[in-house]
Protein backbone atom coordinates (compact mmCIF):
# COMPACT_ATOMS: atom_id res chain seq x y z
CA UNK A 1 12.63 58.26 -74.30
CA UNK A 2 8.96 57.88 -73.59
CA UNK A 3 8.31 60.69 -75.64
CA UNK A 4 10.05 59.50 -78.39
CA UNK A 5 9.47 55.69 -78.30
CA UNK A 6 6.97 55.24 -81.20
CA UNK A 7 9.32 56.93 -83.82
CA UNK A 8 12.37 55.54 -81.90
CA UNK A 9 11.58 51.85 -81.82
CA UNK A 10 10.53 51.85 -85.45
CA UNK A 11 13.46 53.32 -86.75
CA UNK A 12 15.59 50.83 -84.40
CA UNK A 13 13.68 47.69 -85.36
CA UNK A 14 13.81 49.01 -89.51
CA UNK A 15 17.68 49.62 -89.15
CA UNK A 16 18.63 46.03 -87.25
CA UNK A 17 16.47 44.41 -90.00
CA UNK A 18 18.33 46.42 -93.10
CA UNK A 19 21.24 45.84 -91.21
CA UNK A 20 21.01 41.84 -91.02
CA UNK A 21 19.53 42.17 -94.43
CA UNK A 22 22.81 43.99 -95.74
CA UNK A 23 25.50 42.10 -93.57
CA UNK A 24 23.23 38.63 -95.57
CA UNK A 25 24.05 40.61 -98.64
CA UNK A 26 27.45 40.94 -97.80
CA UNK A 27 28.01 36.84 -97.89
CA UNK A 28 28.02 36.84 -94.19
CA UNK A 29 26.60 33.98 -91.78
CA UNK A 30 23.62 36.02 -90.20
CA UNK A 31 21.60 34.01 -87.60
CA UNK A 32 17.84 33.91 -87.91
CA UNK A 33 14.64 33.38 -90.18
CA UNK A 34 15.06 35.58 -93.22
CA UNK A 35 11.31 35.51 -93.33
CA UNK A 36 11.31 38.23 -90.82
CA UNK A 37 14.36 39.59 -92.22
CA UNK A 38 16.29 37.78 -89.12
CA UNK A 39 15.59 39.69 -86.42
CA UNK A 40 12.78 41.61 -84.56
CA UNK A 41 14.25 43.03 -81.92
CA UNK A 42 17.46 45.55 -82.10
CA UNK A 43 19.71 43.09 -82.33
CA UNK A 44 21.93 40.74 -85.08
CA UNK A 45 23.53 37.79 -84.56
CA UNK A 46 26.50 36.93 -87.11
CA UNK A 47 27.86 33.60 -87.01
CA UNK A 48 31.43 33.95 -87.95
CA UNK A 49 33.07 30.20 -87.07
CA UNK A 50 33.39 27.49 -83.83
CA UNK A 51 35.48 30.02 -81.29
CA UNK A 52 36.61 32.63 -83.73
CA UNK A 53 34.14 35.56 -82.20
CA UNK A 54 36.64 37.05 -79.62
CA UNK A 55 39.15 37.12 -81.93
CA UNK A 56 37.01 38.61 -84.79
CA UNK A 57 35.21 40.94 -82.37
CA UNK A 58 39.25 42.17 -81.26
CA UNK A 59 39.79 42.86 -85.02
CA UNK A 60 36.42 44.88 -85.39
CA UNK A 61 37.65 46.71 -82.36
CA UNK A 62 40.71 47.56 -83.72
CA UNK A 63 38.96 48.98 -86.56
CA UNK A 64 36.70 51.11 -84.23
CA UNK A 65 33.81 48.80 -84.73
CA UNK A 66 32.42 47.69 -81.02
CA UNK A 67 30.33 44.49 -80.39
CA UNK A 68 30.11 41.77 -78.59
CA UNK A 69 31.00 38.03 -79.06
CA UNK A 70 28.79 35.47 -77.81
CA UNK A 71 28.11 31.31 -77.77
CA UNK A 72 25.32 30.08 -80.26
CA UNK A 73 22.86 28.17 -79.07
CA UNK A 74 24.37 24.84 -80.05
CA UNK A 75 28.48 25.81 -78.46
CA UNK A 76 29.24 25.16 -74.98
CA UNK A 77 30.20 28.22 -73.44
CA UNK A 78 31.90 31.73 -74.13
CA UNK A 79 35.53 29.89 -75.08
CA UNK A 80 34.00 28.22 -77.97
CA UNK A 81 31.90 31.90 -78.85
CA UNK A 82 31.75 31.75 -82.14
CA UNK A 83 28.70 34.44 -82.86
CA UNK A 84 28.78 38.19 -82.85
CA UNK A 85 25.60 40.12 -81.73
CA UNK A 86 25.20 43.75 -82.66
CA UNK A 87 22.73 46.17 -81.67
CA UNK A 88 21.73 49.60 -83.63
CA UNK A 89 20.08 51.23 -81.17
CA UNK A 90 22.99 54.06 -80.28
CA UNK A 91 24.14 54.46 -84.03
CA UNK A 92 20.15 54.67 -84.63
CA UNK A 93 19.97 57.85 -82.27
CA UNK A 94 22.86 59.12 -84.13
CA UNK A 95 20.52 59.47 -86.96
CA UNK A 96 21.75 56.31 -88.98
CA UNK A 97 19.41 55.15 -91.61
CA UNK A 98 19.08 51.72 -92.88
CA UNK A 99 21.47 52.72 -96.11
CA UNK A 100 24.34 53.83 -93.60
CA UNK A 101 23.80 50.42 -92.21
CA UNK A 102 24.63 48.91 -95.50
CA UNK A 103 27.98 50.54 -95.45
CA UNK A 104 28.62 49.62 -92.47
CA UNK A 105 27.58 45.89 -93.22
CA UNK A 106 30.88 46.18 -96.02
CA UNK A 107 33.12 47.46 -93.70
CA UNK A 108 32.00 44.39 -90.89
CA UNK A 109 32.46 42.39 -94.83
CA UNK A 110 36.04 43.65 -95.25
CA UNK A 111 37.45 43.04 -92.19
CA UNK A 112 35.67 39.81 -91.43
CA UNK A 113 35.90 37.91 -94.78
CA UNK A 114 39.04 39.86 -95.87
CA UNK A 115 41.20 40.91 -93.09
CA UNK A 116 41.08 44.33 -93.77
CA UNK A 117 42.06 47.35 -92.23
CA UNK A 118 38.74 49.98 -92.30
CA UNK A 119 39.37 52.18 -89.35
CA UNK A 120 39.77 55.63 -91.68
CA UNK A 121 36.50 54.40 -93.50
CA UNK A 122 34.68 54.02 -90.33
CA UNK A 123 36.11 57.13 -88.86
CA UNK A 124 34.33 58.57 -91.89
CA UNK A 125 31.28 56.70 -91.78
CA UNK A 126 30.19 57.77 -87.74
CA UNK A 127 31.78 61.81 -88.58
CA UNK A 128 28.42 62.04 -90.36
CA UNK A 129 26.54 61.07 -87.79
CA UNK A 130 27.24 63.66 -84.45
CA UNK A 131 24.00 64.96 -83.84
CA UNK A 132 21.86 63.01 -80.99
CA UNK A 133 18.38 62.48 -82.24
CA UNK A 134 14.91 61.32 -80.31
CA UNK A 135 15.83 63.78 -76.90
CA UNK A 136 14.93 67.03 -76.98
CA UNK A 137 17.20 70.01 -78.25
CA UNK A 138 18.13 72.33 -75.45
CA UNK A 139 15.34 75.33 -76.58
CA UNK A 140 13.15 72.34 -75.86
CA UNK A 141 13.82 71.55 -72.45
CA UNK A 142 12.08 74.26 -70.62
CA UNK A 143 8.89 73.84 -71.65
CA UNK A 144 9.10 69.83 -71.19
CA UNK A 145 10.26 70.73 -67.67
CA UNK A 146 7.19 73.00 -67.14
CA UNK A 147 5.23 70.23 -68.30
CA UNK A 148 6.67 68.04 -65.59
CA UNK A 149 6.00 70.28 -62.98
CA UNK A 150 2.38 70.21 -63.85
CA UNK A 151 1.96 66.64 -63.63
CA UNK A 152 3.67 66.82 -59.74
């Protein structure tokens, strides 16, 4: 990852901010100061209601969407979670851009806000993304190894 960091972490910290961005967009509760386009780290936090996280994070699930629930600052522990926080960082080594972020922000919309059912639509969304980016490619590995063996 070393090798890749400077491209890596750019394109992380550009997609979490699109993504916050789009979810905002989207009429959704995101958590932070939209001055800095609410995050700058890989993460976003959604605020989705008092205690309602588990259950919205088991519906996002179901939908092949995976996250994590979590307490905001100002609820008392994880029963009363009522925040989501999701990270880019795999999809964003998948090669997701901060446009595919935006779709996924409406299908997060859909089955948040409407109750909907987006599992095909997702299944869609990651089939376009297979490819593991910022690693080497196998033809590349020989030479880094070489490289390696230098330095020992």
């Amino acid at each position: 990852m070393n090798y890749f960091k400077d491209d890596y972490q750019k394109a992380v910290l550009n997609n979490a901010k699109a993504f916050a961005v789009a979810l905002k967009d989207c009429g959704l509760d995101v958590a932070g100061d939209p001055a800095v386009s609410y995050t700058e780290t890989h993460q976003v936090i959604l605020n989705v209601g008092y205690a309602k996280g588990a259950e919205i994070a088991r519906r996002l699930e179901d939908n092949n969407i995976v996250l994590n629930y979590q307490a905001a600052p100002e609820e008392e522990g994880f029963t009363a979670s009522g925040s989501l926080r999701m990270g880019v960082s795999e999809m964003t080594r998948f090669g997701m851009a901060p446009d595919d972020f935006g779709e996924l922000a409406e299908l997060i919309r859909d089955v948040v806000a409407n109750g909907a059912t987006v599992k095909p639509r997702v299944e869609a969304l990651r089939a376009r993304f297979r490819e593991m980016r910022y690693c080497f490619a196998a033809d590349q590995i020989g030479a880094r190894l070489a490289e390696l063996h230098d330095l020992v």
